[in-house]
C-alpha atoms as a PDB file:
ATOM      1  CA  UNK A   1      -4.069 -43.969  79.992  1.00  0.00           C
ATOM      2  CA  UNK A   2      -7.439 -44.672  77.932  1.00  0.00           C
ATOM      3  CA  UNK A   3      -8.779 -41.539  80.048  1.00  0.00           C
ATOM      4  CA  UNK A   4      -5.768 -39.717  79.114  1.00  0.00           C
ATOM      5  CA  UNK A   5      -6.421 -40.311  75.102  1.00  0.00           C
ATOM      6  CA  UNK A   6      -9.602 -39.814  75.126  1.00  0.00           C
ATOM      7  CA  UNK A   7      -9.200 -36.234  77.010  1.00  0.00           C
ATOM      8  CA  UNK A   8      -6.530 -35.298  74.239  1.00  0.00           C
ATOM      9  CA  UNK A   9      -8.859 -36.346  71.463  1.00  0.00           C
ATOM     10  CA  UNK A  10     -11.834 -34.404  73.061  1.00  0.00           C
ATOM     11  CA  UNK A  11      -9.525 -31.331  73.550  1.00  0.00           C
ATOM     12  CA  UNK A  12      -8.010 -31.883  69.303  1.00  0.00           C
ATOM     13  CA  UNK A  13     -11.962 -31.835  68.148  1.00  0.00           C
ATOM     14  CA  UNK A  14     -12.808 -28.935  69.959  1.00  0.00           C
ATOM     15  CA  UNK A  15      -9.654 -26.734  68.802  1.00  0.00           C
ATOM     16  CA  UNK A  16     -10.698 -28.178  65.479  1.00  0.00           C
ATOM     17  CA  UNK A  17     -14.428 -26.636  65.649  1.00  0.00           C
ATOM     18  CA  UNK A  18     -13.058 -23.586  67.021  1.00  0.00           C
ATOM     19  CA  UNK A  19     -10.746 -23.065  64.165  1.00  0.00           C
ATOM     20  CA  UNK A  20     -13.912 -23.870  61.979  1.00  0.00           C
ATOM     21  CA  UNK A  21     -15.823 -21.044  63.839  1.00  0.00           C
ATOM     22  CA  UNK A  22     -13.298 -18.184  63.549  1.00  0.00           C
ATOM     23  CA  UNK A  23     -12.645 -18.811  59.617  1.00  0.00           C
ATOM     24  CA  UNK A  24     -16.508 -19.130  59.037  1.00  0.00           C
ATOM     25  CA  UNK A  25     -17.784 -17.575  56.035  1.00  0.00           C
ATOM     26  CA  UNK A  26     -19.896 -14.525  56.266  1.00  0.00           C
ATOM     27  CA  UNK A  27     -21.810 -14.146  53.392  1.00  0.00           C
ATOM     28  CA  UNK A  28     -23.590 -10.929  52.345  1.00  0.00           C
ATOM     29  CA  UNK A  29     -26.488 -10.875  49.941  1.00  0.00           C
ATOM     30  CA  UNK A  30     -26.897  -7.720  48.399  1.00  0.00           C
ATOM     31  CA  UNK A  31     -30.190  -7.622  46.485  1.00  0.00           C
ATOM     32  CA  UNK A  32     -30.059  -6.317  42.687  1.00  0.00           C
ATOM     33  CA  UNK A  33     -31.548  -2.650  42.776  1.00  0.00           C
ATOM     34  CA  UNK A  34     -28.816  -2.182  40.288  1.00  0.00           C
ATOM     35  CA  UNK A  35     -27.537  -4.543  37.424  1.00  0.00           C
ATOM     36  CA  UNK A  36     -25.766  -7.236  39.070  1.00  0.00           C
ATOM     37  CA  UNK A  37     -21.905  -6.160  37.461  1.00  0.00           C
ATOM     38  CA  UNK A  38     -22.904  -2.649  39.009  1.00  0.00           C
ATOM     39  CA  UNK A  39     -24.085  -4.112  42.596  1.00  0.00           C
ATOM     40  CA  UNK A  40     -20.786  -6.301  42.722  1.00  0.00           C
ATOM     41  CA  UNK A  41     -18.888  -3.223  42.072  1.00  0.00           C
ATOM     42  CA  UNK A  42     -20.559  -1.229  44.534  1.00  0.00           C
ATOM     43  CA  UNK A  43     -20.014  -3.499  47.490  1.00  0.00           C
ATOM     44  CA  UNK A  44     -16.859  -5.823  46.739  1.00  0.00           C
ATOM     45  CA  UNK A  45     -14.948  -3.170  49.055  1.00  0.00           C
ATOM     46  CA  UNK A  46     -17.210  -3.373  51.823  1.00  0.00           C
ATOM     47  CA  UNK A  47     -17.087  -6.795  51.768  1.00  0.00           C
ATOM     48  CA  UNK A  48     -13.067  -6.444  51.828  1.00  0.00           C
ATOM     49  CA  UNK A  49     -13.327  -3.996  54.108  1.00  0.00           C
ATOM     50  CA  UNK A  50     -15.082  -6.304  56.777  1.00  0.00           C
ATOM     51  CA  UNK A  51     -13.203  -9.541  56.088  1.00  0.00           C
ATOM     52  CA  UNK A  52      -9.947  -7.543  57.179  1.00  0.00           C
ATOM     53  CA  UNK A  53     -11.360  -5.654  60.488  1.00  0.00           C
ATOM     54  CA  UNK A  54     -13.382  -8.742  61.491  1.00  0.00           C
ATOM     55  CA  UNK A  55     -10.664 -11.480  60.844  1.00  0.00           C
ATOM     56  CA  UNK A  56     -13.615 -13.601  59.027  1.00  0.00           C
ATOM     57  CA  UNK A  57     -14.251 -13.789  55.177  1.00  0.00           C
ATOM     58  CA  UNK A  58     -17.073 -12.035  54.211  1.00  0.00           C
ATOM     59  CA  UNK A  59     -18.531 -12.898  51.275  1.00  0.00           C
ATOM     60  CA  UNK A  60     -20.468 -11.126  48.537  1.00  0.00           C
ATOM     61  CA  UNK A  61     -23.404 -12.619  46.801  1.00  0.00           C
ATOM     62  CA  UNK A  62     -25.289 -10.625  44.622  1.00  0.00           C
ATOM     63  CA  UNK A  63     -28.442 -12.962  43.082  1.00  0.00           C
ATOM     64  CA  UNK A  64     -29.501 -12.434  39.467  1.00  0.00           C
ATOM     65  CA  UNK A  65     -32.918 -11.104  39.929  1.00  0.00           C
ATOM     66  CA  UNK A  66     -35.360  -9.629  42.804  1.00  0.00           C
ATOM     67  CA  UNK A  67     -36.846 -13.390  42.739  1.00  0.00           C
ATOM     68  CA  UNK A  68     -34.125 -15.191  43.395  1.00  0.00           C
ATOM     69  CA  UNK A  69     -32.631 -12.841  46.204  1.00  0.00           C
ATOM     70  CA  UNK A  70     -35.826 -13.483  47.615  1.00  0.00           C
ATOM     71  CA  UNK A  71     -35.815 -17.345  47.138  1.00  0.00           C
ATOM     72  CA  UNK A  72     -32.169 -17.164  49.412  1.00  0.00           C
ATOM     73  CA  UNK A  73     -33.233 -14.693  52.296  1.00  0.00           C
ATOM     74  CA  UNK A  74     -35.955 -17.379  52.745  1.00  0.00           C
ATOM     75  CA  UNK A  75     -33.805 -20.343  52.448  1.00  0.00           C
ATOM     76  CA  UNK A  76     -31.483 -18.221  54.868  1.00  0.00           C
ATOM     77  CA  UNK A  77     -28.501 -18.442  52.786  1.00  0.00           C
ATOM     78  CA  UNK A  78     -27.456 -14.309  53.891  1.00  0.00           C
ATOM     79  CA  UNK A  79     -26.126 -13.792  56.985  1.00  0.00           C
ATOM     80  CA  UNK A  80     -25.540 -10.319  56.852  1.00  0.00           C
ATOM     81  CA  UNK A  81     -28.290  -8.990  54.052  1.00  0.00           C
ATOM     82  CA  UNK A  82     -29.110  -5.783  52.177  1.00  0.00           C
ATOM     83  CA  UNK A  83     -32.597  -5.339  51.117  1.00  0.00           C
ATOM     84  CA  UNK A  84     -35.856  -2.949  51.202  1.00  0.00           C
ATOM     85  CA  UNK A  85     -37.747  -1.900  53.397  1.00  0.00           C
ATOM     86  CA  UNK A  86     -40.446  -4.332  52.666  1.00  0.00           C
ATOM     87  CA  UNK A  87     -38.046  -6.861  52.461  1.00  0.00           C
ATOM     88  CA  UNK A  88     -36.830  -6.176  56.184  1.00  0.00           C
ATOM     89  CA  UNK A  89     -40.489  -6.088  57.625  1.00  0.00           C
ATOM     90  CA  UNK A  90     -41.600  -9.097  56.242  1.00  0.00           C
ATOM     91  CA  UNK A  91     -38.002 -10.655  57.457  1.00  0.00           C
ATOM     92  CA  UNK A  92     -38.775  -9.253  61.348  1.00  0.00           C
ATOM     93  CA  UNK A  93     -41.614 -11.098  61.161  1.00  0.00           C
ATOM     94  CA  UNK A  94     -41.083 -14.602  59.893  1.00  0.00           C
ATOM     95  CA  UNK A  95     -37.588 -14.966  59.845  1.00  0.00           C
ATOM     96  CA  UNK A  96     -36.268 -13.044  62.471  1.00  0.00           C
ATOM     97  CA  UNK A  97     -34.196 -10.740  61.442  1.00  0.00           C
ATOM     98  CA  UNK A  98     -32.616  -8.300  63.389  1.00  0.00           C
ATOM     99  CA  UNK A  99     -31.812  -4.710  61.384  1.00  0.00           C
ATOM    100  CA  UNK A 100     -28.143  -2.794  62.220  1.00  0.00           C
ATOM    101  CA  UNK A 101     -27.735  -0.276  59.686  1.00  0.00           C
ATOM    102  CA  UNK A 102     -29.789   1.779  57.025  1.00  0.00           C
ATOM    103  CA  UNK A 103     -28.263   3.528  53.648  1.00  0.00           C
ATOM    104  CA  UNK A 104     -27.789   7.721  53.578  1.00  0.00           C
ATOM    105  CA  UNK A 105     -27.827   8.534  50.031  1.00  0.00           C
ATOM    106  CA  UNK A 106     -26.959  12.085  48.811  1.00  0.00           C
ATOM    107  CA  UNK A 107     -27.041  12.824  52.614  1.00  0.00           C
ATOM    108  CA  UNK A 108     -30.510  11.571  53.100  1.00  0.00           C
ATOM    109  CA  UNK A 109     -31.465   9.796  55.474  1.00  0.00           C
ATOM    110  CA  UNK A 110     -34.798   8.468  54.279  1.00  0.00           C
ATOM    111  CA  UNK A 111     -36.321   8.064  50.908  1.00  0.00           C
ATOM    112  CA  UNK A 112     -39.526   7.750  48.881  1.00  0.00           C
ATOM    113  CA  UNK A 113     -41.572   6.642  46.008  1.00  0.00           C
ATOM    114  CA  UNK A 114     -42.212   8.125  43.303  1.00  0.00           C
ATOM    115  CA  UNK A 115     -43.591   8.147  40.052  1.00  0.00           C
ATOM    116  CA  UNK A 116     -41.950  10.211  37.013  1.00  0.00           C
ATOM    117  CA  UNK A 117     -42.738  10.655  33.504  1.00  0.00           C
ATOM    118  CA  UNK A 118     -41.453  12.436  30.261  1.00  0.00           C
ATOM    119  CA  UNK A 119     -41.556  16.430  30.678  1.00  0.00           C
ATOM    120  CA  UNK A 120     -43.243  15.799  27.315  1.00  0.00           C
ATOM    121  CA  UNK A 121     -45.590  12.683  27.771  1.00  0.00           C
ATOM    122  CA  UNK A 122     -48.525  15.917  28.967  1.00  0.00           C
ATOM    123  CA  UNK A 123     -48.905  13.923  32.121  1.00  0.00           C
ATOM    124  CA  UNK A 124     -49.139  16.888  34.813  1.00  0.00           C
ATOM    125  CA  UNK A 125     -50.349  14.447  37.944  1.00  0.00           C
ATOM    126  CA  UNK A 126     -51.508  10.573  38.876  1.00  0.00           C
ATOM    127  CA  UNK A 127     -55.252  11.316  37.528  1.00  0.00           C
ATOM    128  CA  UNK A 128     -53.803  12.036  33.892  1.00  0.00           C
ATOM    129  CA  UNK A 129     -52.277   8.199  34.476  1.00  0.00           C
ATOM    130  CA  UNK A 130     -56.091   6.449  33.468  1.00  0.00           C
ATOM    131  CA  UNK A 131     -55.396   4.642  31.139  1.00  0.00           C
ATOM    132  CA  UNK A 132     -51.592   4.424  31.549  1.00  0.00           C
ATOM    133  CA  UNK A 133     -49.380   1.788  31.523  1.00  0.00           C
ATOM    134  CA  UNK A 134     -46.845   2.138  34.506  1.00  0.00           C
ATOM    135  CA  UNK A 135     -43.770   0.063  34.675  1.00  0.00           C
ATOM    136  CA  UNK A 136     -42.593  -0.375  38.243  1.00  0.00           C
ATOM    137  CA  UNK A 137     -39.314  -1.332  39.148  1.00  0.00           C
ATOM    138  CA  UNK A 138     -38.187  -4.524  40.479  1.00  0.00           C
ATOM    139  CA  UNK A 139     -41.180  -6.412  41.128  1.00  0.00           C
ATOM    140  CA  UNK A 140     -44.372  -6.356  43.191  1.00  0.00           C
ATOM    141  CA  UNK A 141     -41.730  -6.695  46.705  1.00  0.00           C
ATOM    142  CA  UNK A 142     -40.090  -3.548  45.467  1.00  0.00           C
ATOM    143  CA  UNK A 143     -40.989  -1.001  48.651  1.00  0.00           C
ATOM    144  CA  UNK A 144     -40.105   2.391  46.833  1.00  0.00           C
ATOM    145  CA  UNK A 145     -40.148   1.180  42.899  1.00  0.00           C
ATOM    146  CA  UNK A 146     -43.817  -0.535  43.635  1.00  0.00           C
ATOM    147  CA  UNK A 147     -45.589  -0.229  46.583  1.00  0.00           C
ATOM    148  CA  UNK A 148     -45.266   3.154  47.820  1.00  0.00           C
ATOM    149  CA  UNK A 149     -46.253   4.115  44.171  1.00  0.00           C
ATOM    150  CA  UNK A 150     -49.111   1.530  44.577  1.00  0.00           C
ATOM    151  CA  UNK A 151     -50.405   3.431  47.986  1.00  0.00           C
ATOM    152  CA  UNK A 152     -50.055   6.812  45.986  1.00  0.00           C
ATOM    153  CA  UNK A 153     -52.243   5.661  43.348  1.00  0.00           C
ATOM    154  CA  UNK A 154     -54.862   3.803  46.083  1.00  0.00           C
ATOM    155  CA  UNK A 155     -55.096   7.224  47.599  1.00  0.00           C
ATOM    156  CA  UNK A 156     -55.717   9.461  44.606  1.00  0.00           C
ATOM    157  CA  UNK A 157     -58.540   6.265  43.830  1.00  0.00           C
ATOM    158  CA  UNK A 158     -56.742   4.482  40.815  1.00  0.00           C
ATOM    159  CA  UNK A 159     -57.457   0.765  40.886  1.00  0.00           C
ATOM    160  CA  UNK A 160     -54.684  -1.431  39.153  1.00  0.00           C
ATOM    161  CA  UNK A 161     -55.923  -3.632  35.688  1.00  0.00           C
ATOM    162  CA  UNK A 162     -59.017  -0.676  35.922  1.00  0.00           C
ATOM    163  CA  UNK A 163     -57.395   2.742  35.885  1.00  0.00           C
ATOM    164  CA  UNK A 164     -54.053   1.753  34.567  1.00  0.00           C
ATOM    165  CA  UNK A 165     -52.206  -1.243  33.402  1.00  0.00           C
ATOM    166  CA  UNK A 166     -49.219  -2.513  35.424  1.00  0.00           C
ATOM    167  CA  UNK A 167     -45.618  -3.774  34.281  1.00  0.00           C
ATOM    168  CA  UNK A 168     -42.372  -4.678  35.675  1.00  0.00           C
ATOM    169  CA  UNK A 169     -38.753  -4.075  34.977  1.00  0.00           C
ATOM    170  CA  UNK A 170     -36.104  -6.089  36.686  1.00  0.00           C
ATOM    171  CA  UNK A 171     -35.089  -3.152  38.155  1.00  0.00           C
ATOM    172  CA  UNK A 172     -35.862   0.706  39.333  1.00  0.00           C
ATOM    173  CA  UNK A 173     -33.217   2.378  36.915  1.00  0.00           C
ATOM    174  CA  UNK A 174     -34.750   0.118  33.960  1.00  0.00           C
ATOM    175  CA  UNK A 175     -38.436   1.387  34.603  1.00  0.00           C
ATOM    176  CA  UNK A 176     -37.616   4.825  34.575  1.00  0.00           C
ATOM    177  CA  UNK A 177     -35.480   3.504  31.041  1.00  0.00           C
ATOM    178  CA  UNK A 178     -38.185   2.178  29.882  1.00  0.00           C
ATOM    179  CA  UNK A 179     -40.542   5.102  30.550  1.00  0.00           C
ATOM    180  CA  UNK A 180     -38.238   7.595  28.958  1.00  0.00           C
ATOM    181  CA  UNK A 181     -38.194   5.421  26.214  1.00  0.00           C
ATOM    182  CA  UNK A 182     -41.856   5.590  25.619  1.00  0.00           C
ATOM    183  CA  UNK A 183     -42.247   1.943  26.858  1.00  0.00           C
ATOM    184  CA  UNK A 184     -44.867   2.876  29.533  1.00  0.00           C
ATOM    185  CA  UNK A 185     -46.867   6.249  30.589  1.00  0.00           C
ATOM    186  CA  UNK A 186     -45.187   6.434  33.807  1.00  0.00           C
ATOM    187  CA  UNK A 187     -42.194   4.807  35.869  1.00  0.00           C
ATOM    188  CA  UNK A 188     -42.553   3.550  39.594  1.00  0.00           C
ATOM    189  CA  UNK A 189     -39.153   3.995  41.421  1.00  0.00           C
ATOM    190  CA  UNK A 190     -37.676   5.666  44.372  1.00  0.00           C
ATOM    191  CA  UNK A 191     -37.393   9.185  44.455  1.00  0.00           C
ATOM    192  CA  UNK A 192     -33.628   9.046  44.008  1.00  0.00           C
ATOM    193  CA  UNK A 193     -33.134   6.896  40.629  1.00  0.00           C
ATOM    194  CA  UNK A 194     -32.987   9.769  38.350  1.00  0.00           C
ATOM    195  CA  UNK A 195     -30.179  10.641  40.302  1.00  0.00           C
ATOM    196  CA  UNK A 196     -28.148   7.124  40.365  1.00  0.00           C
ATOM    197  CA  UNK A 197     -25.608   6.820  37.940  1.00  0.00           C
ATOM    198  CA  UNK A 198     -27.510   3.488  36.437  1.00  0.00           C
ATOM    199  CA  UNK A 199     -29.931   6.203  35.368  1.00  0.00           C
ATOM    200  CA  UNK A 200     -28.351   8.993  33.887  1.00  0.00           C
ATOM    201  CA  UNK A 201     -25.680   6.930  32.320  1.00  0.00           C
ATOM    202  CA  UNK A 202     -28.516   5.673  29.819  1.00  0.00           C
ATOM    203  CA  UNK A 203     -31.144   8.460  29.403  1.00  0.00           C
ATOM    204  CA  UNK A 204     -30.799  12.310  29.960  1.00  0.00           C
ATOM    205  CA  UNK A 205     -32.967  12.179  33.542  1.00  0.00           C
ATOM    206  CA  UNK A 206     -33.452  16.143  33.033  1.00  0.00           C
ATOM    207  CA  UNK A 207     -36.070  14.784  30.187  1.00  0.00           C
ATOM    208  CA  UNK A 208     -38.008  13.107  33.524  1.00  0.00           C
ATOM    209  CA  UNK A 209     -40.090  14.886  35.852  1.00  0.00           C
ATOM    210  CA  UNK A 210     -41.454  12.845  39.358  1.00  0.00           C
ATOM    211  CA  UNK A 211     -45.202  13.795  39.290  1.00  0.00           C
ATOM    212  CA  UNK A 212     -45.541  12.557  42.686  1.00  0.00           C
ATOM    213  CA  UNK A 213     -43.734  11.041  45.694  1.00  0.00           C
ATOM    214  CA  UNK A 214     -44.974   9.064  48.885  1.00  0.00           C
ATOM    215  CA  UNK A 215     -44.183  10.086  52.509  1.00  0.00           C
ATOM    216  CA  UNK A 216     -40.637   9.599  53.265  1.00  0.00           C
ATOM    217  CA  UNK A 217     -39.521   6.620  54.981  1.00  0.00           C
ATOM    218  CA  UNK A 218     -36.121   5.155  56.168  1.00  0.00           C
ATOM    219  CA  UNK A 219     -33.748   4.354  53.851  1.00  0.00           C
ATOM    220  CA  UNK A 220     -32.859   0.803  52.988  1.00  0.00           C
ATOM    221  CA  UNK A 221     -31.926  -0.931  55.699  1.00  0.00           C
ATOM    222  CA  UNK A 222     -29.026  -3.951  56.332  1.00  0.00           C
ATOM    223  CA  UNK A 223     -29.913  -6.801  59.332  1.00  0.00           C
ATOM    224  CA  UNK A 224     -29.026  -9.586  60.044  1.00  0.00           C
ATOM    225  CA  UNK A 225     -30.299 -13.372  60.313  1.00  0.00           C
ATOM    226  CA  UNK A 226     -31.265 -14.903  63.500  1.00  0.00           C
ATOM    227  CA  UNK A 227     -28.458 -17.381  63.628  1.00  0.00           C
ATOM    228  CA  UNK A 228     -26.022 -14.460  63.931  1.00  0.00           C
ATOM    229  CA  UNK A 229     -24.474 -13.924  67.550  1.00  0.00           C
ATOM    230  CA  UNK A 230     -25.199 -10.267  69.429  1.00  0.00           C
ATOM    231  CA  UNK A 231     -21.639  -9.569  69.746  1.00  0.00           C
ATOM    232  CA  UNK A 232     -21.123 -10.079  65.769  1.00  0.00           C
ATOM    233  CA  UNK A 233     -23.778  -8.193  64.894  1.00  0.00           C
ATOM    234  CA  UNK A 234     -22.916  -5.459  66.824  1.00  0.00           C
ATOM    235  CA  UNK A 235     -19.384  -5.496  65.747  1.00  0.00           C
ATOM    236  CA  UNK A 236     -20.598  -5.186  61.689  1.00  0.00           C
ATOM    237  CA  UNK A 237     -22.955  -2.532  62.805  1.00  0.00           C
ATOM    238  CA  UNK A 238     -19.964  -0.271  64.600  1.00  0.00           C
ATOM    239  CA  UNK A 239     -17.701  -0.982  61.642  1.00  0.00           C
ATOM    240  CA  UNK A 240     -20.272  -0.124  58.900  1.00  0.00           C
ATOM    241  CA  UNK A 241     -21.638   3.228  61.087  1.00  0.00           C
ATOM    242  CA  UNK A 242     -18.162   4.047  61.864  1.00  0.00           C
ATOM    243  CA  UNK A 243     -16.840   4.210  57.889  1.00  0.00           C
ATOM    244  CA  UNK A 244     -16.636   8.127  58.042  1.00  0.00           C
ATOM    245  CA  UNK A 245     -13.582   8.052  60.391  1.00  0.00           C
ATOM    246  CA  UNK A 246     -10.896   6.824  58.345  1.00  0.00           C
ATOM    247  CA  UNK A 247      -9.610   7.357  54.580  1.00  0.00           C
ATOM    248  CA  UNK A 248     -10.502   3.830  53.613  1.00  0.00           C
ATOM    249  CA  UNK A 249     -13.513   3.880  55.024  1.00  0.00           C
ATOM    250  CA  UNK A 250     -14.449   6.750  53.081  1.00  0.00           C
ATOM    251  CA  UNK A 251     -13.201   5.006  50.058  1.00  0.00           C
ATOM    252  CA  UNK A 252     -15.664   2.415  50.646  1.00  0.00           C
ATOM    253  CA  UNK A 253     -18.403   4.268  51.316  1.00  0.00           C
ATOM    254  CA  UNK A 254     -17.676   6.111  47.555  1.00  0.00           C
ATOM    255  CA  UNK A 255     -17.763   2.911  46.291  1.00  0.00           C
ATOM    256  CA  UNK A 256     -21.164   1.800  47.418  1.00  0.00           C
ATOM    257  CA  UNK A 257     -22.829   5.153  46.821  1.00  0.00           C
ATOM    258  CA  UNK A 258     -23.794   5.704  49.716  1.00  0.00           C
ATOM    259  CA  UNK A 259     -22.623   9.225  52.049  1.00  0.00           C
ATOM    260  CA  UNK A 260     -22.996   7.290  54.980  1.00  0.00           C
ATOM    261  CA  UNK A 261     -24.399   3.968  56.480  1.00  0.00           C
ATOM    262  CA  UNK A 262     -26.235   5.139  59.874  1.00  0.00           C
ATOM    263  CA  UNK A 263     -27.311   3.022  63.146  1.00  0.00           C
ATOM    264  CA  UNK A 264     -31.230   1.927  63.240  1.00  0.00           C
ATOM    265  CA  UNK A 265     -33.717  -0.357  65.105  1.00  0.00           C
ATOM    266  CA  UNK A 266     -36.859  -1.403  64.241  1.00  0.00           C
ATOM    267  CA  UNK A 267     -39.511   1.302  65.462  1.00  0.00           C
ATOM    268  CA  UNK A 268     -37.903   2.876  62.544  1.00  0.00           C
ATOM    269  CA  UNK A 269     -39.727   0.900  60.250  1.00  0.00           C
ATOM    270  CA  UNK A 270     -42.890   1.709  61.682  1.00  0.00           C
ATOM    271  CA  UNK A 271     -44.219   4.231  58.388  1.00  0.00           C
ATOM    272  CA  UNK A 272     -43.042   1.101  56.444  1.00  0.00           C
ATOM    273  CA  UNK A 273     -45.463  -0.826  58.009  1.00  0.00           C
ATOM    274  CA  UNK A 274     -48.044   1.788  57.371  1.00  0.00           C
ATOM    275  CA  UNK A 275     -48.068   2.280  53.671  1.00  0.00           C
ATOM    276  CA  UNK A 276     -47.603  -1.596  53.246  1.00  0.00           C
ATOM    277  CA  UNK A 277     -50.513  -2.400  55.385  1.00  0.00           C
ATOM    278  CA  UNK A 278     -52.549   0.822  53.158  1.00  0.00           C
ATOM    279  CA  UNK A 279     -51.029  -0.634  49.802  1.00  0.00           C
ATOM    280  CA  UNK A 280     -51.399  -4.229  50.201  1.00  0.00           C
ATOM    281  CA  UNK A 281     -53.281  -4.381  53.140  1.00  0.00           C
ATOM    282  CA  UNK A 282     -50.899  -7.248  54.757  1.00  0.00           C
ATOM    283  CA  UNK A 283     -50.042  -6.436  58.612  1.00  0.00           C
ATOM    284  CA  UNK A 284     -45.745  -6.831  59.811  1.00  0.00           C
END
């Protein structure tokens, strides 16, 4: 009889941890290349979108700054995570992280950095930048806003706090705000913020010329934290890749302004690796 109660008690605790399991919480930091009202706009759906085809809650976070997104994908609060490219390298390597998806914007596949200025600042190329101050987007992790601009500069021999002066925005669209605004000489951003509504909606972007653009690398890229199984991973991934086939889908790709969000492993990060190791001369 004891044998008997103890069996039934053993079998009520494990239902119990099951049920636990299957209404987990996923959450999903998305980090602030946008304002933070914008980014919780952008992705709400997708996070809706998920919760219903997985059967698990999936929950947005969106941190206030590039700083303290950071502070949580080290503390491993994301389990499904949105970042840059930079971001996802330096992730692989001492957290873990496995990547599933990348962004295609404006049906691009990869992206850039770049640096622009005012059509009327006389600024023609990155040697008229001596003496410039240039405001770069998002911090000194920022992969397109920062250090692909930083790798352009290395290369055409401009040494930071020598040649030019650098600043920071909390974000890409604010540099390139606070460039056209006459705040700095130049802005540091990816090659597709004077196209993103957080842009144009503020400045006329036709005013803003990019003087010159990195290679092109993958897009930014969405992985995953080591503590998340195979089998859910895969199943996000072949949702999120898979958001083309259906009306909704569609809606919620319109949403996150993105055309599509596309399959990719980690050899795809490999030009990542090699402006990052040129620019700041640190090795993932």
């Amino acid at each position: 009889m004891k044998k008997t109660k103890l069996f039934s008690s053993f079998v009520f605790v494990l239902a119990v941890f099951n049920c636990v399991e299957a209404l987990a919480e996923i959450k999903m930091g998305v980090f602030p290349r946008r304002s933070v009202e914008a980014t919780q706009q952008a992705f709400q759906p997708l996070a809706e979108h998920l919760s219903k085809v997985l059967g698990e809650e999936v929950k947005l976070i969106v941190p206030n700054s590039f700083k303290d997104f950071w502070i949580g994908v080290k503390q491993n609060q994301f389990d499904l995570v949105h970042y840059n490219q930079y971001h996802y390298i330096r992730s692989k390597k001492e957290l873990g992280h496995r990547v599933i998806a990348a962004n295609e914007e404006f049906g691009n596949k990869q992206i850039a950095g770049a640096l622009s200025v005012r059509k009327d600042s006389g600024v023609k190329s990155i040697a008229d930048l001596k003496g410039k101050v240039i405001l770069f987007g998002g911090g000194m992790k920022a992969m397109g806003s920062y250090i692909a601009p930083t790798a352009m500069l290395k290369k055409a021999g401009l040494v930071a706090g020598k040649d030019y002066m650098v600043n920071f925005a909390l974000n890409p669209p604010s540099a390139v705000v606070g460039a056209f605004n006459k705040g700095a000489g130049a802005a540091g951003s990816g090659n597709v913020v004077l196209r993103l509504n957080a842009t144009t909606k503020k400045i006329n972007a036709d005013d803003m010329q990019i003087i010159a653009e990195s290679e092109p690398f993958t897009h930014l890229p969405w992985a995953v934290n080591s503590n998340v199984s195979d089998e859910l991973a895969n199943k996000i991934q072949n949702i999120m890749t898979h958001l083309k086939d259906t009306e909704e889908g569609r809606s919620v790709l319109k949403s996150a302004k993105v055309t599509d969000f596309y399959a990719v492993n980690d050899k795809d990060f490999d030009k990542v690796r090699e402006i990052t190791k040129y620019a700041l001369d640190e090795d993932y």
